[in-house]
Protein backbone atom coordinates (compact mmCIF):
# COMPACT_ATOMS: atom_id res chain seq x y z
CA UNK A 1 0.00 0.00 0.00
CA UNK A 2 2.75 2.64 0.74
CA UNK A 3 4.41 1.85 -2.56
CA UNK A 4 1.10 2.62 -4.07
CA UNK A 5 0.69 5.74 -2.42
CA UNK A 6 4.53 6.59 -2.87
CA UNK A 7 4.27 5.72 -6.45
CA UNK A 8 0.94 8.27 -7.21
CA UNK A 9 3.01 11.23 -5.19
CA UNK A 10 5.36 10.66 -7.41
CA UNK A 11 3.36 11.10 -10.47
CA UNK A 12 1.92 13.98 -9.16
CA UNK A 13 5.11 15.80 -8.26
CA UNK A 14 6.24 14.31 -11.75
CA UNK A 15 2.94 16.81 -13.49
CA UNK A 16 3.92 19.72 -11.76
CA UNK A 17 5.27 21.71 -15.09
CA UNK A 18 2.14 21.16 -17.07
CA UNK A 19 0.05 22.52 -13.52
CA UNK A 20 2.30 25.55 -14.32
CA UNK A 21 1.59 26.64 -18.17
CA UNK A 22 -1.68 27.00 -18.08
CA UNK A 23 -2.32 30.40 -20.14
CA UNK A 24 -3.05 33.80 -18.51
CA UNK A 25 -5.52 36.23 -20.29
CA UNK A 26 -5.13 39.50 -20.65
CA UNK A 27 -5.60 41.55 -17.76
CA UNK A 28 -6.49 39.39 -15.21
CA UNK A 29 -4.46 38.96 -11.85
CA UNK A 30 -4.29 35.29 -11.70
CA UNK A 31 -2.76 34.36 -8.59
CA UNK A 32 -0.11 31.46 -7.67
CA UNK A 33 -0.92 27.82 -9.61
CA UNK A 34 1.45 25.61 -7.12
CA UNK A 35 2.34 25.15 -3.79
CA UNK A 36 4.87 23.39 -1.86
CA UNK A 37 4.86 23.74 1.90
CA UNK A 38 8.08 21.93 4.25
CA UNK A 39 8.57 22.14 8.20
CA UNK A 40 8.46 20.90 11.40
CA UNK A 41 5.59 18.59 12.49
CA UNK A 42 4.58 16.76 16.35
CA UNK A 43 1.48 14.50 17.10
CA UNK A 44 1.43 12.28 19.46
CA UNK A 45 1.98 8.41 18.37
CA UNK A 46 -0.72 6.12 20.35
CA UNK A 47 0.36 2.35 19.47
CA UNK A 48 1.43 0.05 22.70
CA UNK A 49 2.82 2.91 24.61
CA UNK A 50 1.72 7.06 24.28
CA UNK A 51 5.00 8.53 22.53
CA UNK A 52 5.44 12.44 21.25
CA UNK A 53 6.36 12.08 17.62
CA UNK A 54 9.02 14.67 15.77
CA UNK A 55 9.52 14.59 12.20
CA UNK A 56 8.55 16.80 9.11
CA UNK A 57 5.97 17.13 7.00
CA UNK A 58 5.88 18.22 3.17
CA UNK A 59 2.83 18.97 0.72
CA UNK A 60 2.05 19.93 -2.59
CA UNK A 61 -0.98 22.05 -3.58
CA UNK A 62 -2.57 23.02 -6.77
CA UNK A 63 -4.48 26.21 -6.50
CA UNK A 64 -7.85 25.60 -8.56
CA UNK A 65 -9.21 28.82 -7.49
CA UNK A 66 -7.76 31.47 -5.62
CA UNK A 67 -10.16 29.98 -2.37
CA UNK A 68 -9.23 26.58 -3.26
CA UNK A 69 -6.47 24.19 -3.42
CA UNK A 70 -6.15 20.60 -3.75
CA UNK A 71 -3.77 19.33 -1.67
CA UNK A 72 -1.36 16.10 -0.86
CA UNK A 73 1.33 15.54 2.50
CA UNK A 74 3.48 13.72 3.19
CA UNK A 75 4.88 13.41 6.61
CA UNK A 76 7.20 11.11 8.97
CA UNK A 77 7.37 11.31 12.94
CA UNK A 78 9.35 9.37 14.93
CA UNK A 79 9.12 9.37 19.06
CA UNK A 80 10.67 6.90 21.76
CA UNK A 81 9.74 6.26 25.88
CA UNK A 82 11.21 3.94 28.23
CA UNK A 83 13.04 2.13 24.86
CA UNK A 84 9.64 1.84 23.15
CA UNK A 85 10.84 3.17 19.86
CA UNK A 86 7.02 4.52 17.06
CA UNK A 87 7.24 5.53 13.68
CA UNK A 88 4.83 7.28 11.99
CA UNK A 89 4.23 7.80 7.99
CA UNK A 90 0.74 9.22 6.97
CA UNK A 91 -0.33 10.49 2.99
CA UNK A 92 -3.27 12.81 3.12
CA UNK A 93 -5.40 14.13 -0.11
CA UNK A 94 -8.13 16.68 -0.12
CA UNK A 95 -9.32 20.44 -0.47
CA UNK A 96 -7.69 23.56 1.55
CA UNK A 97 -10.00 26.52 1.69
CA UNK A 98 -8.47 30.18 1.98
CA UNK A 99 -9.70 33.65 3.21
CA UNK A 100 -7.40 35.67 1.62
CA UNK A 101 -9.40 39.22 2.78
CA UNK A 102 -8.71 39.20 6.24
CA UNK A 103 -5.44 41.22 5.88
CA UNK A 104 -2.55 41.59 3.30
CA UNK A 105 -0.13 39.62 6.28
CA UNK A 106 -1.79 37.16 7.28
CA UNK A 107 -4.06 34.07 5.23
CA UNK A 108 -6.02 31.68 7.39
CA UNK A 109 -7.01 28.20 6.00
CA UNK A 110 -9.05 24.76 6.84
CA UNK A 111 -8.48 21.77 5.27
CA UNK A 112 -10.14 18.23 5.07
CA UNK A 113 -7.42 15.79 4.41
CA UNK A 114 -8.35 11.89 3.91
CA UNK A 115 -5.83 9.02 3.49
CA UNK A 116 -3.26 6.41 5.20
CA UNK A 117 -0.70 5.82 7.37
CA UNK A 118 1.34 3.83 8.86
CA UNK A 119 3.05 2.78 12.29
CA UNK A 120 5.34 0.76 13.19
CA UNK A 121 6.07 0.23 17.43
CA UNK A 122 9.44 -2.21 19.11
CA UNK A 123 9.28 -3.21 22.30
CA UNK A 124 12.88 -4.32 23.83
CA UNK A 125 10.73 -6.26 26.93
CA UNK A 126 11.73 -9.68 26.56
CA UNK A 127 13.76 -9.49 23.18
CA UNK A 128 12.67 -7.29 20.74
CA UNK A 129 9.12 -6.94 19.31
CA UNK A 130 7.81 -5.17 16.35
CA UNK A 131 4.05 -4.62 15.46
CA UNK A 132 3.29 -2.62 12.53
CA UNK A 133 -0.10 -2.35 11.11
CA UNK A 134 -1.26 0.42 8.21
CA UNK A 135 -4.99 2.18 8.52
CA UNK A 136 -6.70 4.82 6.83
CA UNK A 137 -6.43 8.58 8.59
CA UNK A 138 -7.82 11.79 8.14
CA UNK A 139 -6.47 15.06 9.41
CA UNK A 140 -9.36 17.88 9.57
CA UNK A 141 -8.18 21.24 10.69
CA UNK A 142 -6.48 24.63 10.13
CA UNK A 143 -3.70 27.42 10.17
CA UNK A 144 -2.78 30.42 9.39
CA UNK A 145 -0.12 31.79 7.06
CA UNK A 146 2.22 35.12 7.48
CA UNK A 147 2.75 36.57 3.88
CA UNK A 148 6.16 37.53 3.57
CA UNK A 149 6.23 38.30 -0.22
CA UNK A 150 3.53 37.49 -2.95
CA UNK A 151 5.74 33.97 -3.45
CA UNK A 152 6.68 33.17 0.24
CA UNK A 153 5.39 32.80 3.80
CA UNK A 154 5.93 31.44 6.99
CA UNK A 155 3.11 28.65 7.87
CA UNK A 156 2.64 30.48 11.87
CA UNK A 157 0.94 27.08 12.63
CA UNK A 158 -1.52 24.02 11.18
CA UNK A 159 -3.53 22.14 14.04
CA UNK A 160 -5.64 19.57 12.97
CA UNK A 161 -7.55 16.74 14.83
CA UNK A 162 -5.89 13.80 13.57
CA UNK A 163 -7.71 10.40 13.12
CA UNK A 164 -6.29 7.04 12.55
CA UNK A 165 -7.66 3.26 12.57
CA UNK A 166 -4.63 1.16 13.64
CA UNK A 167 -4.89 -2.33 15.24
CA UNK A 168 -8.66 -2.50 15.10
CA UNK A 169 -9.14 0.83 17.17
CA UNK A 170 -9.51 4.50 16.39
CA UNK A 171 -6.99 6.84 17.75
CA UNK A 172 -7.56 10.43 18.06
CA UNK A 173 -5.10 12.74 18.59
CA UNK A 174 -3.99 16.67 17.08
CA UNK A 175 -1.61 17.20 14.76
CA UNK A 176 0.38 20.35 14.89
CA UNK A 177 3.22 21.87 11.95
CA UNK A 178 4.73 25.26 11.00
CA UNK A 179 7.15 25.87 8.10
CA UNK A 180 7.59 28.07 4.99
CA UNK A 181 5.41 28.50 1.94
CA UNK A 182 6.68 29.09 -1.37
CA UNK A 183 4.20 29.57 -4.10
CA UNK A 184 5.12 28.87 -7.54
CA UNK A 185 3.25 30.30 -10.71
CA UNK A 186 1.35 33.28 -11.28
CA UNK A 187 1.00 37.17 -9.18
CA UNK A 188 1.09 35.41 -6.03
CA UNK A 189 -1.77 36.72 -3.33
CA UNK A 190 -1.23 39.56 -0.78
């Protein structure tokens, strides 16, 4: 399953160019057509034992109207207590809605993003043991965005509730990120 999603990532980032000549008519301020977002994600890992995952998260966005993107992540989080070593990967797909009339500085968003992921928890109690089991996830929530320039900004925060089905449960937890923005394509918005 992960080389499937790995492999359609892939052929998305693969499309980006043709995303990016799609023809401007005269005089119309068309804003940014891509957008790739990298930083620093937590969430908390709940498999065996409760860890606090660090990692990073990355996504790729295609602006379809100036409200609305479509958007993939990918992320990886890794966290560790009392030798009980979790690792998280999650893929996430689906819309990100923008206000972009609040102020020129600052761009608040909510998203809906549905997909998998995958953990993978060793336990060193009586030689080690690994359980690993993938589930499908969602991540439902928001941020806000501080616009540097028309092509760059600095992701303040993302906080979303973060849902995942692993080992015949639901786990429910938050997912928080922050980063930079750079937006590729187009007058950029301000």
């Amino acid at each position: 399953m992960i080389k499937c999603i790995a492999s359609g990532t892939l052929l998305l980032f693969v499309s980006l160019p043709a995303l990016a000549q799609r023809p401007k008519a005269p005089g119309s301020a068309r804003g940014p057509v891509i957008e790739l977002f990298g930083g620093y994600a937590r969430t908390p890992i709940k498999s065996g034992e409760t860890t606090v995952g660090n990692g990073f998260v990355g996504s790729f966005a295609w602006n379809a109207k100036s409200w609305l993107q479509i958007a993939a992540d990918a992320s990886y989080n890794r966290g560790s207590s009392n030798l009980t070593k979790n690792v998280l990967y999650g893929n996430h797909y689906g819309p990100r809605v923008f206000y972009h009339h609040l102020s020129r500085s600052f761009t608040p968003f909510a998203e809906a993003l549905f997909g998998g992921s995958h953990v993978s928890t060793t336990f060193p109690q009586g030689g080690l043991r690994d359980y690993s089991d993938n589930g499908f996830s969602t991540k439902v929530g928001g941020g806000v965005d501080f616009n540097l320039r028309p092509h760059l900004s600095i992701r303040l925060f993302e906080v979303d509730l973060y849902r995942t089905s692993f080992f015949n449960g639901h786990q429910n937890t938050y997912w928080i990120s922050s980063g930079l923005v750079l937006r590729l394509g187009g007058g950029g918005f301000r």
